[in-house]
C-alpha atoms as a PDB file:
ATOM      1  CA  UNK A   1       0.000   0.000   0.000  1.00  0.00           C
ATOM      2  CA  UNK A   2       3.032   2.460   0.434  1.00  0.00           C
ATOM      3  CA  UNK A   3       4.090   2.104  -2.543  1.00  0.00           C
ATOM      4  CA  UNK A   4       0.832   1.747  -4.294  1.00  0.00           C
ATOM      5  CA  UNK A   5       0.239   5.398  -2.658  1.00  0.00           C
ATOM      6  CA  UNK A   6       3.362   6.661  -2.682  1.00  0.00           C
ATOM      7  CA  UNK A   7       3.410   7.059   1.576  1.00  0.00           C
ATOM      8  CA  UNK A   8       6.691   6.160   1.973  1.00  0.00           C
ATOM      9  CA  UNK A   9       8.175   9.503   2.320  1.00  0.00           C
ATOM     10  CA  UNK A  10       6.663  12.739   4.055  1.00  0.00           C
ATOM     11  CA  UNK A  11       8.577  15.661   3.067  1.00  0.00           C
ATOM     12  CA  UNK A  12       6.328  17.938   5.071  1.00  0.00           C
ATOM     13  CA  UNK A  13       7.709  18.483   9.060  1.00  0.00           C
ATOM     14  CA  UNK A  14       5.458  18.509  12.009  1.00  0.00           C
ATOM     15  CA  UNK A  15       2.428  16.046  13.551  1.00  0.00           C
ATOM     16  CA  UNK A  16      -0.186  17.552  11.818  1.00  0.00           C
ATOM     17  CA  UNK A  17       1.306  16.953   8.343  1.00  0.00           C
ATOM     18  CA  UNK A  18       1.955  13.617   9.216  1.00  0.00           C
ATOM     19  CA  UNK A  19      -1.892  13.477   8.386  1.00  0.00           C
ATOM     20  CA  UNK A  20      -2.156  15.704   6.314  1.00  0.00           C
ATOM     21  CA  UNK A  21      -0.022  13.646   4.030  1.00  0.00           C
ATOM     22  CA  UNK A  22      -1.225  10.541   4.948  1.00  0.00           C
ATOM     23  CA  UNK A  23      -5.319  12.001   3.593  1.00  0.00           C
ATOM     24  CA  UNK A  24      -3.908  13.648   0.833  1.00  0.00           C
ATOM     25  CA  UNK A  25      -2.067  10.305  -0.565  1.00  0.00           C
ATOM     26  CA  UNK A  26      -5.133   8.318   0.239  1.00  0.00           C
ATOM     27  CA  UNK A  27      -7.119  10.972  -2.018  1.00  0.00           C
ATOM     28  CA  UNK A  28      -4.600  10.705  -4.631  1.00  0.00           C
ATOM     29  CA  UNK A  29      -4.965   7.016  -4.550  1.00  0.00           C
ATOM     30  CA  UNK A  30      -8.831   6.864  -4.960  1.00  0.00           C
ATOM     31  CA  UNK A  31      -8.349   9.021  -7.652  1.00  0.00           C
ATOM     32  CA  UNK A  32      -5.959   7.534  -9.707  1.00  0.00           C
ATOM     33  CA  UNK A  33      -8.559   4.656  -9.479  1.00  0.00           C
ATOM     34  CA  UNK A  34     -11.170   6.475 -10.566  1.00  0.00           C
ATOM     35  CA  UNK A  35      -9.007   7.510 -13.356  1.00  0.00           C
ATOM     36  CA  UNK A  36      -8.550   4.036 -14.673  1.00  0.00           C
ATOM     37  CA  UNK A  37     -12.219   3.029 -14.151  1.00  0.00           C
ATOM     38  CA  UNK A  38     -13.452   6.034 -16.310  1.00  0.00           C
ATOM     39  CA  UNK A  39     -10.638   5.150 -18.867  1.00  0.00           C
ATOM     40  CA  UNK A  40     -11.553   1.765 -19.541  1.00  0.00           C
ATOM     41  CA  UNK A  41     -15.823   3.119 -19.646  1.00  0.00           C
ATOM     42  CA  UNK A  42     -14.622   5.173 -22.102  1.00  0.00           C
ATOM     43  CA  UNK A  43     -12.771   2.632 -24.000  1.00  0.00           C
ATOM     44  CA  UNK A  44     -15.962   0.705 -24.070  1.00  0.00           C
ATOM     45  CA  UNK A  45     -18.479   2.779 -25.161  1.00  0.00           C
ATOM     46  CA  UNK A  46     -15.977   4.017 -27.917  1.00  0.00           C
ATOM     47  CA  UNK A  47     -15.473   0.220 -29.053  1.00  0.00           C
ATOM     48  CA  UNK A  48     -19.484   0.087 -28.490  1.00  0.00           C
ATOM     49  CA  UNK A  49     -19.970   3.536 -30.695  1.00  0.00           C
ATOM     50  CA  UNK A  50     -17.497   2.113 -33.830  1.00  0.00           C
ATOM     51  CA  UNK A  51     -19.375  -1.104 -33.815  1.00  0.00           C
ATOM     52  CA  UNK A  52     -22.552   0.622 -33.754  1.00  0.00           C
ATOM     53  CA  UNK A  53     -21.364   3.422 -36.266  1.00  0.00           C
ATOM     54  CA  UNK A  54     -19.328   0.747 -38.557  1.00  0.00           C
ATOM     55  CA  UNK A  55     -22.539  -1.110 -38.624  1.00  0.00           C
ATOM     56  CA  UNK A  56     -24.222   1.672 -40.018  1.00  0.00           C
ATOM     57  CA  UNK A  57     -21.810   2.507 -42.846  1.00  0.00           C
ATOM     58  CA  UNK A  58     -21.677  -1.498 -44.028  1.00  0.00           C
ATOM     59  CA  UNK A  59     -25.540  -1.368 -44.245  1.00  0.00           C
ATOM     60  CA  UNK A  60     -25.677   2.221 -46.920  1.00  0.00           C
ATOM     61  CA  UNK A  61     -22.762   0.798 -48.812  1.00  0.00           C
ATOM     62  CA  UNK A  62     -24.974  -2.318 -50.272  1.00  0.00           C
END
């Protein structure tokens, strides 16, 4: 999970920024995942769109 969140290091001094860092890579973490979810939905409905568009153009060429 360090790794995965990049926690392995805090460059900020003090306590408080001991959490702070700590949310902040957390956030960063659910984001990046939420990044690759919404990359491979798009990925989909673009494969889903050509089909259905490619369809479309094989039909008017007969």
């Amino acid at each position: 999970m360090k790794m995965d969140s990049r926690l392995a290091r805090c460059p900020l001094k003090g306590g408080a920024s001991d959490a702070i860092f700590a949310v902040l890579c957390g956030c960063g973490h659910n984001f990046r995942k939420l990044l690759a979810y919404l990359r491979t939905l798009l990925l989909i409905c673009l494969a889903w769109l050509e089909g259905l568009l490619g369809g479309c153009t094989a039909r008017n060429t007969r």
